[in-house]
PDB file of N, CA and C in Angstrom:
ATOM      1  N   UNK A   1       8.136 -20.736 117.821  1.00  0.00           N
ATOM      2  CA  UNK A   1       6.969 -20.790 116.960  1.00  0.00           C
ATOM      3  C   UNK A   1       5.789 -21.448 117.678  1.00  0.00           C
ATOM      4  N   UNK A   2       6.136 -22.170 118.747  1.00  0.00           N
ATOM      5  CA  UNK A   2       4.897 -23.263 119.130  1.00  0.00           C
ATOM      6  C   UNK A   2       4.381 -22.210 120.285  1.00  0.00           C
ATOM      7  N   UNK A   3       5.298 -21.285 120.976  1.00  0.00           N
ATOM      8  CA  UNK A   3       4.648 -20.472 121.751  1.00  0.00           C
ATOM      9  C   UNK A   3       3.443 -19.594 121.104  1.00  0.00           C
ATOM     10  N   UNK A   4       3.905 -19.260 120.130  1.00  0.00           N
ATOM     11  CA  UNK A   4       2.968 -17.970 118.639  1.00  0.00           C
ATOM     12  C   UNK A   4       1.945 -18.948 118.764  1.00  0.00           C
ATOM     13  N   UNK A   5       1.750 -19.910 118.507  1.00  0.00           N
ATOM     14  CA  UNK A   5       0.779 -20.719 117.757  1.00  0.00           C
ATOM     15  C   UNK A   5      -0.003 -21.041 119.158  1.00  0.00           C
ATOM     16  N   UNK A   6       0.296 -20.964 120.623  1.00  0.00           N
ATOM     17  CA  UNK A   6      -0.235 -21.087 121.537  1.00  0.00           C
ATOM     18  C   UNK A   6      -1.043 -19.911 122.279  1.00  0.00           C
ATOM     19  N   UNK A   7      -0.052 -19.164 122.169  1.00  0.00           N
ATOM     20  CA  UNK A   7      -0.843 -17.356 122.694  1.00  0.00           C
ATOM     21  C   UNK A   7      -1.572 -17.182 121.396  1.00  0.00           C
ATOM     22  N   UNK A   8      -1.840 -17.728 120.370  1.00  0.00           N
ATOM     23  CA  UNK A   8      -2.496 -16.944 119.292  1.00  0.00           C
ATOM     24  C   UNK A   8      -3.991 -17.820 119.326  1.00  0.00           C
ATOM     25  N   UNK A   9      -4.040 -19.230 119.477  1.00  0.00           N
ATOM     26  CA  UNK A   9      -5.030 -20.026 120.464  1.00  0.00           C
ATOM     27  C   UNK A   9      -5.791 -19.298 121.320  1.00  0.00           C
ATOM     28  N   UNK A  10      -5.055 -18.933 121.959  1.00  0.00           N
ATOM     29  CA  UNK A  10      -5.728 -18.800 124.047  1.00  0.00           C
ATOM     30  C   UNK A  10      -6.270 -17.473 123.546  1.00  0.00           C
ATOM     31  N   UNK A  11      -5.742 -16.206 123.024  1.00  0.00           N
ATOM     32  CA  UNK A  11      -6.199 -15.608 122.198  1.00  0.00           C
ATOM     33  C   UNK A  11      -7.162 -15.486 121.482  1.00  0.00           C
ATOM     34  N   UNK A  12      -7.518 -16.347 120.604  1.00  0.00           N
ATOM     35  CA  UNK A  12      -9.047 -16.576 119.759  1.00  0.00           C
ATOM     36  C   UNK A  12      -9.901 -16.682 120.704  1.00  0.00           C
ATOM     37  N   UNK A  13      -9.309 -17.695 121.578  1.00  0.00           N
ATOM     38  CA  UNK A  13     -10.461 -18.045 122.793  1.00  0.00           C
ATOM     39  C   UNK A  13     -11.045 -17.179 122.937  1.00  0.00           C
ATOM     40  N   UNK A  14     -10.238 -16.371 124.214  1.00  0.00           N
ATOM     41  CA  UNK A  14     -10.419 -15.229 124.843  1.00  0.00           C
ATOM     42  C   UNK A  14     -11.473 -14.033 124.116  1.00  0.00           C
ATOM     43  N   UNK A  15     -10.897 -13.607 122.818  1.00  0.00           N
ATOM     44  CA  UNK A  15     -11.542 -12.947 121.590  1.00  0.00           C
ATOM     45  C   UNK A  15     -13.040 -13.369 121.561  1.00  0.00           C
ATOM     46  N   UNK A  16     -13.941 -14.874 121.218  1.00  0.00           N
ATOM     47  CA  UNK A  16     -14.751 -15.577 120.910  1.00  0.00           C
ATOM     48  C   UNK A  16     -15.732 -15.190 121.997  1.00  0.00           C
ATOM     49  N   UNK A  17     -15.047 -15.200 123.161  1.00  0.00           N
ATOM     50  CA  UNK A  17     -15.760 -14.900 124.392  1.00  0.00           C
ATOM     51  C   UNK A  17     -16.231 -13.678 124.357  1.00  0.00           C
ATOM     52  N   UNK A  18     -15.386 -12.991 123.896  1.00  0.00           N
ATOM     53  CA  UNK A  18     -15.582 -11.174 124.282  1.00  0.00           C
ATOM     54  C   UNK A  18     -16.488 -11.124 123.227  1.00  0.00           C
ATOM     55  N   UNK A  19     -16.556 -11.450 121.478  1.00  0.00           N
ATOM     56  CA  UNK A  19     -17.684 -11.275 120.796  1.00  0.00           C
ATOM     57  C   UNK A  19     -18.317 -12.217 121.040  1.00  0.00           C
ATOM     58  N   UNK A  20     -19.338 -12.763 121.906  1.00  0.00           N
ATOM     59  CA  UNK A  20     -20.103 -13.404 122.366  1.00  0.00           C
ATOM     60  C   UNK A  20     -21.435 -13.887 121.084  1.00  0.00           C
ATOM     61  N   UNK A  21     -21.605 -14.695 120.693  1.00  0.00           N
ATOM     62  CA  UNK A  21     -22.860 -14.769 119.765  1.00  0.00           C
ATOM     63  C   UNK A  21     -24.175 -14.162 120.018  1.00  0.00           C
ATOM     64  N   UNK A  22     -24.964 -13.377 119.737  1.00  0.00           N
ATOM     65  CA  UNK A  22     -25.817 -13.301 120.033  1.00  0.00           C
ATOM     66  C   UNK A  22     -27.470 -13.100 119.297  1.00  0.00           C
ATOM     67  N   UNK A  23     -27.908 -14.453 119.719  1.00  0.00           N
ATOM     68  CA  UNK A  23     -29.437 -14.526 118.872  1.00  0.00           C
ATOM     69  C   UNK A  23     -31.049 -13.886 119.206  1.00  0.00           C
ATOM     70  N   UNK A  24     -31.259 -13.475 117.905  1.00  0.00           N
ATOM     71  CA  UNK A  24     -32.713 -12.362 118.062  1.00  0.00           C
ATOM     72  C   UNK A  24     -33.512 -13.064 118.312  1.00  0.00           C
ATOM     73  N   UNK A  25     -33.542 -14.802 117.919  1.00  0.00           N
ATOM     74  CA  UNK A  25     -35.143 -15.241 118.058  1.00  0.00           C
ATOM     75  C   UNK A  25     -35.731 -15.246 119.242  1.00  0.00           C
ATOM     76  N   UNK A  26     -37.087 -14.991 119.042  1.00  0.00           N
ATOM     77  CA  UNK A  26     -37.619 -15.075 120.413  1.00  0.00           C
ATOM     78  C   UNK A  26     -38.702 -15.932 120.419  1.00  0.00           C
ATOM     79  N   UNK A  27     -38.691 -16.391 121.407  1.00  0.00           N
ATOM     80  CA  UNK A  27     -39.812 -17.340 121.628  1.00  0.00           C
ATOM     81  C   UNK A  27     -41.087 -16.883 121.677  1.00  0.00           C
ATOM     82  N   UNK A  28     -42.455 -17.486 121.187  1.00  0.00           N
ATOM     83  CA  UNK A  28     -43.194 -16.727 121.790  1.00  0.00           C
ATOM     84  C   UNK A  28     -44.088 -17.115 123.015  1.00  0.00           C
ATOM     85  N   UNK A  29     -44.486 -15.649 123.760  1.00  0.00           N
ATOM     86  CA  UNK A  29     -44.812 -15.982 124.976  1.00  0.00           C
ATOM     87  C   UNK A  29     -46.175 -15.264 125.096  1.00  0.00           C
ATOM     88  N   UNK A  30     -46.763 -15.383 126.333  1.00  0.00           N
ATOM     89  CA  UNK A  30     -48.239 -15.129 126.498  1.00  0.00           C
ATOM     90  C   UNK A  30     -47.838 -13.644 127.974  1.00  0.00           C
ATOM     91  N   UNK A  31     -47.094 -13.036 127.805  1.00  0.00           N
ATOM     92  CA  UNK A  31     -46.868 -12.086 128.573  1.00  0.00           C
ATOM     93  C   UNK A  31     -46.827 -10.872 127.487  1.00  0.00           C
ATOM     94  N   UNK A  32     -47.396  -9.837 127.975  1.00  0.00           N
ATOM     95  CA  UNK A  32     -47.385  -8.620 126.567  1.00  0.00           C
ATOM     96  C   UNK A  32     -46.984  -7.408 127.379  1.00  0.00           C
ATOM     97  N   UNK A  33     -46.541  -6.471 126.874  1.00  0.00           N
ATOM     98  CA  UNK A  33     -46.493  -5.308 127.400  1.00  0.00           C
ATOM     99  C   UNK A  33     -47.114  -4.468 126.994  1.00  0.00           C
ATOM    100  N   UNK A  34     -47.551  -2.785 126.651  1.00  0.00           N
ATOM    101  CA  UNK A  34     -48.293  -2.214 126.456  1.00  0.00           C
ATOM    102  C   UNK A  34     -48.208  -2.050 125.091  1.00  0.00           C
ATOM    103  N   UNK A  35     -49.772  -2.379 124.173  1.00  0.00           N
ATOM    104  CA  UNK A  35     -49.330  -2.435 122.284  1.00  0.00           C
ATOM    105  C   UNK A  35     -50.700  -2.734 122.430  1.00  0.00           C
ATOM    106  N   UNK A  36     -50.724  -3.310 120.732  1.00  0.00           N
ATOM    107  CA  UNK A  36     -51.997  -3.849 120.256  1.00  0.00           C
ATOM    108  C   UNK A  36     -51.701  -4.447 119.828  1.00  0.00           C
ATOM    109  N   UNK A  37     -52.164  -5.944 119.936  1.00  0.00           N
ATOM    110  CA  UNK A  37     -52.330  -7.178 119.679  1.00  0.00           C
ATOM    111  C   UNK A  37     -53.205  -7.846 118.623  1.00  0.00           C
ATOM    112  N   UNK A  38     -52.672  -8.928 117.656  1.00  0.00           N
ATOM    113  CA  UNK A  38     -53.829  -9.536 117.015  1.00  0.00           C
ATOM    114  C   UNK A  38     -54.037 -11.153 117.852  1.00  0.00           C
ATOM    115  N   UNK A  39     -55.255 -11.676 118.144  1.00  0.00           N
ATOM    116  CA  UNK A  39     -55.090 -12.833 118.817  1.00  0.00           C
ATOM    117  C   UNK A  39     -54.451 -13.649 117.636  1.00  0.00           C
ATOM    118  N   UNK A  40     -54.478 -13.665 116.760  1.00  0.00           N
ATOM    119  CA  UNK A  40     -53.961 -14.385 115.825  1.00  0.00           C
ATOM    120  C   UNK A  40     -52.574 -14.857 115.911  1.00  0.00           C
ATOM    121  N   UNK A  41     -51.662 -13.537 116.652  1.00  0.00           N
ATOM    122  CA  UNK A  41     -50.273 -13.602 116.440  1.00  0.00           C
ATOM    123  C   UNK A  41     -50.343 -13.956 117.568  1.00  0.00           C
ATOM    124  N   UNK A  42     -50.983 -14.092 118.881  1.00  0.00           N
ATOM    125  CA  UNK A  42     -50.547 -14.183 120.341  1.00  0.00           C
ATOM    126  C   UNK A  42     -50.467 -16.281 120.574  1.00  0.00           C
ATOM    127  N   UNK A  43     -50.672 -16.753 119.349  1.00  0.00           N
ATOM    128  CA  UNK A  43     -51.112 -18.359 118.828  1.00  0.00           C
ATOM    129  C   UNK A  43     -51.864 -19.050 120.167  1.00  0.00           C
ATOM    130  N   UNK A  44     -53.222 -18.441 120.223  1.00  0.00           N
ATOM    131  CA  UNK A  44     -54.044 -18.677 121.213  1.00  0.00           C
ATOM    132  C   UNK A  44     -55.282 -19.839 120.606  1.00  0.00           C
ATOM    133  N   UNK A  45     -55.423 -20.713 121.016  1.00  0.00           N
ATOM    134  CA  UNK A  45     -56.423 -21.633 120.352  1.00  0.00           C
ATOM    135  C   UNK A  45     -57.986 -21.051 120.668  1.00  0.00           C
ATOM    136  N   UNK A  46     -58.752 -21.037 119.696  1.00  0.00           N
ATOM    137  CA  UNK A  46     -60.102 -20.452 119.749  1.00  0.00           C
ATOM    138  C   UNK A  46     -61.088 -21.566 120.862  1.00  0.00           C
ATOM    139  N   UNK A  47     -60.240 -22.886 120.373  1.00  0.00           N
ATOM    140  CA  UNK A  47     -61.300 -23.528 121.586  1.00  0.00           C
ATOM    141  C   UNK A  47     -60.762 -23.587 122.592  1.00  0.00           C
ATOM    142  N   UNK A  48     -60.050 -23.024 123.056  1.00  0.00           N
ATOM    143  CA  UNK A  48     -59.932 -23.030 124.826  1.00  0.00           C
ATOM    144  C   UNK A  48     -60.348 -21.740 125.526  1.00  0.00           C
ATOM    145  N   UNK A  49     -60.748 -21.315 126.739  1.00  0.00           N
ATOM    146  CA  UNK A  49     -61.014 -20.078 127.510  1.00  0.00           C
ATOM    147  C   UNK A  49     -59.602 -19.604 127.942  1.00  0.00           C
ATOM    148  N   UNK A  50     -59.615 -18.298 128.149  1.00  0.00           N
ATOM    149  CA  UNK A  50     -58.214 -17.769 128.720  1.00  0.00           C
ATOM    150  C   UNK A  50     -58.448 -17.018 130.328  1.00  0.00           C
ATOM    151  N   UNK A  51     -57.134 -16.834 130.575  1.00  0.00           N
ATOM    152  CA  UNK A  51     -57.714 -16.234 132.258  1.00  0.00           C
ATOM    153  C   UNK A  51     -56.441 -14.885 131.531  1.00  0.00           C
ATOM    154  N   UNK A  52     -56.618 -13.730 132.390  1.00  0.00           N
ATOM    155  CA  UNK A  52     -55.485 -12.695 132.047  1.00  0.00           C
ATOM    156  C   UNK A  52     -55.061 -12.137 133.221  1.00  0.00           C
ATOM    157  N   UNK A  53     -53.861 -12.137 133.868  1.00  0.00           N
ATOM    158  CA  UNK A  53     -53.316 -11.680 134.885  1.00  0.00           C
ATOM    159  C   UNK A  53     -52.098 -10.367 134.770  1.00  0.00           C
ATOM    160  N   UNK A  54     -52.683  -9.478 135.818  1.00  0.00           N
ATOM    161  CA  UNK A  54     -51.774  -8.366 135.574  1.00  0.00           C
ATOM    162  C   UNK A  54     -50.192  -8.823 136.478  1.00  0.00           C
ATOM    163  N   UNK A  55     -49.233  -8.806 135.663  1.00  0.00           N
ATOM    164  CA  UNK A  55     -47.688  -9.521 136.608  1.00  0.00           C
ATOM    165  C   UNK A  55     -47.151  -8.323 137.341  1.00  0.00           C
ATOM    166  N   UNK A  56     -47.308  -6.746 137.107  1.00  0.00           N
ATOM    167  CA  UNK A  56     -46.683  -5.864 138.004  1.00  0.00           C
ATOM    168  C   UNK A  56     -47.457  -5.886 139.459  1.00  0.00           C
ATOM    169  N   UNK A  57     -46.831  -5.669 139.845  1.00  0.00           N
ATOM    170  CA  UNK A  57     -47.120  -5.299 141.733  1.00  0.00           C
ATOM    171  C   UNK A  57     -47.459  -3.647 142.113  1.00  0.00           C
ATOM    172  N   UNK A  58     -47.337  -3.243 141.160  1.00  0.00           N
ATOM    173  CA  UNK A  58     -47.958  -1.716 141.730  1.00  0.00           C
ATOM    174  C   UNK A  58     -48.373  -0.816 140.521  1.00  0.00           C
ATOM    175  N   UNK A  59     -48.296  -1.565 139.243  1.00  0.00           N
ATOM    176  CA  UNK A  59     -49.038  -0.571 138.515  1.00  0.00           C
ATOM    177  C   UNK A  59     -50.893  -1.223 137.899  1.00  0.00           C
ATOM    178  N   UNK A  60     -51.624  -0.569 137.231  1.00  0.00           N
ATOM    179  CA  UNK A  60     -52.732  -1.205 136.880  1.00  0.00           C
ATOM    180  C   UNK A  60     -52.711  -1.422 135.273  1.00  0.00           C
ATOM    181  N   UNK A  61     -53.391  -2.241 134.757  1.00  0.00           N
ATOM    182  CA  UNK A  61     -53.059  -2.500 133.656  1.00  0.00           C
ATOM    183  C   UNK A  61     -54.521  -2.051 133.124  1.00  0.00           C
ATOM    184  N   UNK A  62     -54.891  -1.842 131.844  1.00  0.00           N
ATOM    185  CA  UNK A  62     -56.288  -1.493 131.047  1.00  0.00           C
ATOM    186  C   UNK A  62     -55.931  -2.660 130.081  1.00  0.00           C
ATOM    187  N   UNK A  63     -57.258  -3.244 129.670  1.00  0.00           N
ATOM    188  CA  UNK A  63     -57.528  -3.990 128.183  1.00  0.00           C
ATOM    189  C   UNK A  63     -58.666  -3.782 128.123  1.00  0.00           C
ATOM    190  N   UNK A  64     -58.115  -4.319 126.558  1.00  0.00           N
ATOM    191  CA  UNK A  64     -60.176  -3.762 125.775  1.00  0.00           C
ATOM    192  C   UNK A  64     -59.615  -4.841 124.839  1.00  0.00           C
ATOM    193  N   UNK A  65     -61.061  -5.753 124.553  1.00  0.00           N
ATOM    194  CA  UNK A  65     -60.713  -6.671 123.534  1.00  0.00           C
ATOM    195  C   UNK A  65     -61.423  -5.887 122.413  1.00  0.00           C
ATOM    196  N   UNK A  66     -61.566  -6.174 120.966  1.00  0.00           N
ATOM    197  CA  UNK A  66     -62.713  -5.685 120.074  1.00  0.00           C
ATOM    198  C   UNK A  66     -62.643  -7.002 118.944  1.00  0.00           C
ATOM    199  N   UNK A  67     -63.679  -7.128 118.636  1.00  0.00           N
ATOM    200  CA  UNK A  67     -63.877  -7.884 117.445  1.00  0.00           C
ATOM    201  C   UNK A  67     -63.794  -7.496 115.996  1.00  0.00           C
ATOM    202  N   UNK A  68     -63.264  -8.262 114.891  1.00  0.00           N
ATOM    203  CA  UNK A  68     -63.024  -7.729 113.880  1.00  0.00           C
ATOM    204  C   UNK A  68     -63.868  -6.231 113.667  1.00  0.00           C
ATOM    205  N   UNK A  69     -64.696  -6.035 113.274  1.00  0.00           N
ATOM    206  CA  UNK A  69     -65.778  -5.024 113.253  1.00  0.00           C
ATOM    207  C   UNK A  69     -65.536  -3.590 114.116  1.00  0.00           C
ATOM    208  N   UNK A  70     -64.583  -3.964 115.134  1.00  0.00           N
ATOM    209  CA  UNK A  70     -63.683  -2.780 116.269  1.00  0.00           C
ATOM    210  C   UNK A  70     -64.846  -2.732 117.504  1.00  0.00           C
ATOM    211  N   UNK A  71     -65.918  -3.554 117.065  1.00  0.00           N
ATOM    212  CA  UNK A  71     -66.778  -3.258 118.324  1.00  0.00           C
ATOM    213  C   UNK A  71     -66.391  -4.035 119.878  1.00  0.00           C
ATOM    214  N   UNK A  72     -66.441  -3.476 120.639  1.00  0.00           N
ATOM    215  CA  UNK A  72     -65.609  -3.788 122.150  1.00  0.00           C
ATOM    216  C   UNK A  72     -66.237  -5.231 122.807  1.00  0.00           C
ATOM    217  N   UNK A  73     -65.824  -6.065 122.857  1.00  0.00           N
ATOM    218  CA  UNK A  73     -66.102  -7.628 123.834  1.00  0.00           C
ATOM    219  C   UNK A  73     -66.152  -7.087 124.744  1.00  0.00           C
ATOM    220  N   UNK A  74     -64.993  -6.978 125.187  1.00  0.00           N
ATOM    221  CA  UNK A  74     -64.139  -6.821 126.892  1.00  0.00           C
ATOM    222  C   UNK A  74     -63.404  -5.427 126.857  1.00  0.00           C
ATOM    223  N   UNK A  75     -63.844  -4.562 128.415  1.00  0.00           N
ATOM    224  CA  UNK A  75     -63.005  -3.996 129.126  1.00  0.00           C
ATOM    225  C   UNK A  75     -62.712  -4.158 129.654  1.00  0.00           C
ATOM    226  N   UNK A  76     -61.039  -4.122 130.382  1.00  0.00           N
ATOM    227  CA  UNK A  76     -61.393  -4.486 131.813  1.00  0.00           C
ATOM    228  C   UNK A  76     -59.629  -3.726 132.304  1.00  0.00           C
ATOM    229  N   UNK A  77     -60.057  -3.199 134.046  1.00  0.00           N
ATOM    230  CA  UNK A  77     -59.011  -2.726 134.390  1.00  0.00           C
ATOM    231  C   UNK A  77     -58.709  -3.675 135.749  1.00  0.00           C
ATOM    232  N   UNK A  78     -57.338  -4.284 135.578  1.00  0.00           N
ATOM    233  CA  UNK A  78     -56.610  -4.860 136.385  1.00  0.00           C
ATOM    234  C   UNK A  78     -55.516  -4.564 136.980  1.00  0.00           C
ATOM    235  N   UNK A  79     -56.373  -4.189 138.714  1.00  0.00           N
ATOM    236  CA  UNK A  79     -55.055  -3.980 139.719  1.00  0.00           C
ATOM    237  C   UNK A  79     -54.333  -4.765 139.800  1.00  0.00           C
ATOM    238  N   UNK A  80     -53.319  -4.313 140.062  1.00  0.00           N
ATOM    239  CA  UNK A  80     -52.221  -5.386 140.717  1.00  0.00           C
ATOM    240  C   UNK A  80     -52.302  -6.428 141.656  1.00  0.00           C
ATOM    241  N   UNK A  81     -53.679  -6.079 142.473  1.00  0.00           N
ATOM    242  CA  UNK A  81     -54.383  -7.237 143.534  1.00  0.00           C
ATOM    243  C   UNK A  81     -54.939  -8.255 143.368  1.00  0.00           C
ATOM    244  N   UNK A  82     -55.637  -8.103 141.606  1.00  0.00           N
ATOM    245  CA  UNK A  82     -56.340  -9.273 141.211  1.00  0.00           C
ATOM    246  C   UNK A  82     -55.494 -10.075 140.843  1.00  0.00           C
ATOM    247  N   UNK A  83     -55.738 -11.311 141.490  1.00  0.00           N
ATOM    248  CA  UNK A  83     -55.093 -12.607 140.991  1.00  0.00           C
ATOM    249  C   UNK A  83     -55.279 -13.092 139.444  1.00  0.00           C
ATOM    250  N   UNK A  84     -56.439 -13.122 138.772  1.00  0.00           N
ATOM    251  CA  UNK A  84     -56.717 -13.298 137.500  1.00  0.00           C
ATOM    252  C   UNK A  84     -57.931 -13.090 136.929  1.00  0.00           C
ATOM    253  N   UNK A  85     -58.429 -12.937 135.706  1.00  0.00           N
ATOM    254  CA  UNK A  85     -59.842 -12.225 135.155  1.00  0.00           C
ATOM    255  C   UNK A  85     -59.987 -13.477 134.163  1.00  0.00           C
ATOM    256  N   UNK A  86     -61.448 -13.731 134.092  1.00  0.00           N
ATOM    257  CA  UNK A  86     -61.567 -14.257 132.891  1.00  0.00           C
ATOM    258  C   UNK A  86     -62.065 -13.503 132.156  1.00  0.00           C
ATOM    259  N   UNK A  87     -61.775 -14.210 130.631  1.00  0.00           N
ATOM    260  CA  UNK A  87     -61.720 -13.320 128.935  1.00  0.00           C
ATOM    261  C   UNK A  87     -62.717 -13.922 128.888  1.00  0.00           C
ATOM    262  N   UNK A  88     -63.426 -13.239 127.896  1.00  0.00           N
ATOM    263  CA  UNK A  88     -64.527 -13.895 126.834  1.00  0.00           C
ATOM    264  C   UNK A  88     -63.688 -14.537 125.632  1.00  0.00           C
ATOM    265  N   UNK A  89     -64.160 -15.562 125.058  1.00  0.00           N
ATOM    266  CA  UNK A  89     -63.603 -16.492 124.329  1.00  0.00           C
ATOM    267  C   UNK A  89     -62.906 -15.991 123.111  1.00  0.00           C
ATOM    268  N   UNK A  90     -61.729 -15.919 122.904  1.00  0.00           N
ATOM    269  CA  UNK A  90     -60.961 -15.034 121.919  1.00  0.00           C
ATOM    270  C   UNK A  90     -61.005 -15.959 120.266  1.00  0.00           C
ATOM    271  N   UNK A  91     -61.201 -14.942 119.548  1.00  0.00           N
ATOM    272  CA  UNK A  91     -61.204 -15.422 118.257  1.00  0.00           C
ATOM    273  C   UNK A  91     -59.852 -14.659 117.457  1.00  0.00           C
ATOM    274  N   UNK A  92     -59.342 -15.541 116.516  1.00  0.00           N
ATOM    275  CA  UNK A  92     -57.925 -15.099 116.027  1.00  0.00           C
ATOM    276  C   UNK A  92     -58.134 -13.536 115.263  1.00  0.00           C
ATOM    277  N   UNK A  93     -59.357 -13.455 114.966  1.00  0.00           N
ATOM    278  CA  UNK A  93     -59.469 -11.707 113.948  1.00  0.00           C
ATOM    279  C   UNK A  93     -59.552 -10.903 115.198  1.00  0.00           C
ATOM    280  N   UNK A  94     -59.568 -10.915 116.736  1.00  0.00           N
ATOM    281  CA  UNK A  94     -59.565  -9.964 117.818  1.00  0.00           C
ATOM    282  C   UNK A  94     -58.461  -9.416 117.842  1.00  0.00           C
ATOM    283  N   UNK A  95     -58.823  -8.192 118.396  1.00  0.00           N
ATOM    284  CA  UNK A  95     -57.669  -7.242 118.705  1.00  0.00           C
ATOM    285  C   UNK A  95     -57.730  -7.076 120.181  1.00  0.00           C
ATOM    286  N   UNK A  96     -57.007  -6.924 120.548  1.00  0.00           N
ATOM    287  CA  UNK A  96     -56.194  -6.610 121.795  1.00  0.00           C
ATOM    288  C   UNK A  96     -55.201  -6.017 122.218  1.00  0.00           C
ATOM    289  N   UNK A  97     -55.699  -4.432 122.950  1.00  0.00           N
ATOM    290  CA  UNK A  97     -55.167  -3.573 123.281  1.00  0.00           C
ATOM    291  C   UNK A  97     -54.783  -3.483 124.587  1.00  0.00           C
ATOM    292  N   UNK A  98     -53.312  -3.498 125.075  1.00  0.00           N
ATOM    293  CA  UNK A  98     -52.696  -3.361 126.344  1.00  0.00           C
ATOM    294  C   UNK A  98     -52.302  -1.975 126.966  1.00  0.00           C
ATOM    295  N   UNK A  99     -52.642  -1.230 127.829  1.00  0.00           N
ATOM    296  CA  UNK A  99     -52.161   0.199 128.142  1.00  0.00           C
ATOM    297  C   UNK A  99     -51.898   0.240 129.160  1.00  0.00           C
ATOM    298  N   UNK A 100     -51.019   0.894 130.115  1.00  0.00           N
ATOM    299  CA  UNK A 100     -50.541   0.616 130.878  1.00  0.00           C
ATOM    300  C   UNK A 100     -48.505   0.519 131.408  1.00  0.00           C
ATOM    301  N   UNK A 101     -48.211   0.524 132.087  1.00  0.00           N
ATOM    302  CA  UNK A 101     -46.898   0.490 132.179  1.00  0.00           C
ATOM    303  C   UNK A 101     -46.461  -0.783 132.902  1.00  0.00           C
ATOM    304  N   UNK A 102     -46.931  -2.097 132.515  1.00  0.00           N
ATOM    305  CA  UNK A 102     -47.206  -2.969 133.191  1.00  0.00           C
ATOM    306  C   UNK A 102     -46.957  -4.803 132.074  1.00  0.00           C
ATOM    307  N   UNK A 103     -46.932  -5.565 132.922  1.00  0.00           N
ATOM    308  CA  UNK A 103     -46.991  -6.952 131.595  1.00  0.00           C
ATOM    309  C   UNK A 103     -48.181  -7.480 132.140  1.00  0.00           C
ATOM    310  N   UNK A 104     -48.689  -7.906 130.720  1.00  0.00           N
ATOM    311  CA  UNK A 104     -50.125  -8.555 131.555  1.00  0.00           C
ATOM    312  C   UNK A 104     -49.902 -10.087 131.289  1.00  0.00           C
ATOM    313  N   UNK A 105     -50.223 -11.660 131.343  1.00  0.00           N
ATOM    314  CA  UNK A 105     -49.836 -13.036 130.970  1.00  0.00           C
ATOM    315  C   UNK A 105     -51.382 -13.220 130.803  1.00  0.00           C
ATOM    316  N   UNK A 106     -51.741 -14.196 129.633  1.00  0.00           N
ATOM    317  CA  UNK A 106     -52.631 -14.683 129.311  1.00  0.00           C
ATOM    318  C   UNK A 106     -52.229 -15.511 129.402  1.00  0.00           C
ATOM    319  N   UNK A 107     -52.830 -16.705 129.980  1.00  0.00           N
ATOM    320  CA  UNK A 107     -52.987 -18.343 130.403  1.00  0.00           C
ATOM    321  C   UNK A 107     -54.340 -19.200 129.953  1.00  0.00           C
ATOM    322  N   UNK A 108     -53.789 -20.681 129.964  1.00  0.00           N
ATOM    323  CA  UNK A 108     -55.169 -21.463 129.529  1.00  0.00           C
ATOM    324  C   UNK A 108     -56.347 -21.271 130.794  1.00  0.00           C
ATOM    325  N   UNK A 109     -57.389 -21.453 130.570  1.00  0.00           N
ATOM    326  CA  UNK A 109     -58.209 -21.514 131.805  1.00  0.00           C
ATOM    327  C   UNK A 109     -58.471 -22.811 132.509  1.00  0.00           C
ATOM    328  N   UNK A 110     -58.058 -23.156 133.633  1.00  0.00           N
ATOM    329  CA  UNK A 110     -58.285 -24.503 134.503  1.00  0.00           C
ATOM    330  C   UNK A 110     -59.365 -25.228 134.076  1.00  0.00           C
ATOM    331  N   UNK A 111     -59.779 -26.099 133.906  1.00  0.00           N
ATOM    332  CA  UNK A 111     -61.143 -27.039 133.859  1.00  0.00           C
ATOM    333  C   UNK A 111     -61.314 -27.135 134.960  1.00  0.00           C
ATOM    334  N   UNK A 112     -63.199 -26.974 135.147  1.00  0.00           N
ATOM    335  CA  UNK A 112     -63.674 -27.066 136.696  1.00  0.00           C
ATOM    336  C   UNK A 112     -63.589 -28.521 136.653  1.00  0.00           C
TER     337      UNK A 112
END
């Protein structure tokens, strides 16, 4: 009986492992892939400046910011060469459109 009760142990183990837990939440991050964006959801603070960097190495990325109203802030197309662009100052009702086959990272902007 103490053997049963031992292989039936090592067993669960084994079992526990193989269905592995696995959780949906995700963190959120300042890397996007190709969509449309509300700055609202991207939890970007209105008083800071942003810089936007394209992370693929060989594809180009397109953005277009627009303001509530849909009228266009920012275009801008980023090779893979540019190190980083600065944004015009994002407000949470902006939209932001990513196209491209590519991730782009929005970051705080350095203080001179």
């Amino acid at each position: 009986m103490k053997k049963f009760i031992f292989l039936f142990l090592i067993f669960l183990c084994l079992l526990s492992d193989f269905f592995e837990i696995i959780t949906f939440a995700q963190l959120p991050t300042n890397v996007l892939k190709e969509g449309v964006y509300t700055v609202a959801d991207l939890q970007v603070s209105p008083d800071n400046l942003y810089n936007i960097t394209n992370v693929s190495s060989k594809e180009d990325a397109y953005i277009i910011i627009f303001d509530e109203r849909y009228v266009i802030m920012q275009s801008l197309r980023l090779s893979p060469n540019i190190k980083s662009f600065n944004l015009v100052p994002l407000q949470p009702n902006n939209k932001l459109v990513v196209l491209g086959k590519t991730e782009i990272y929005i970051a705080p902007r350095p203080a001179k």
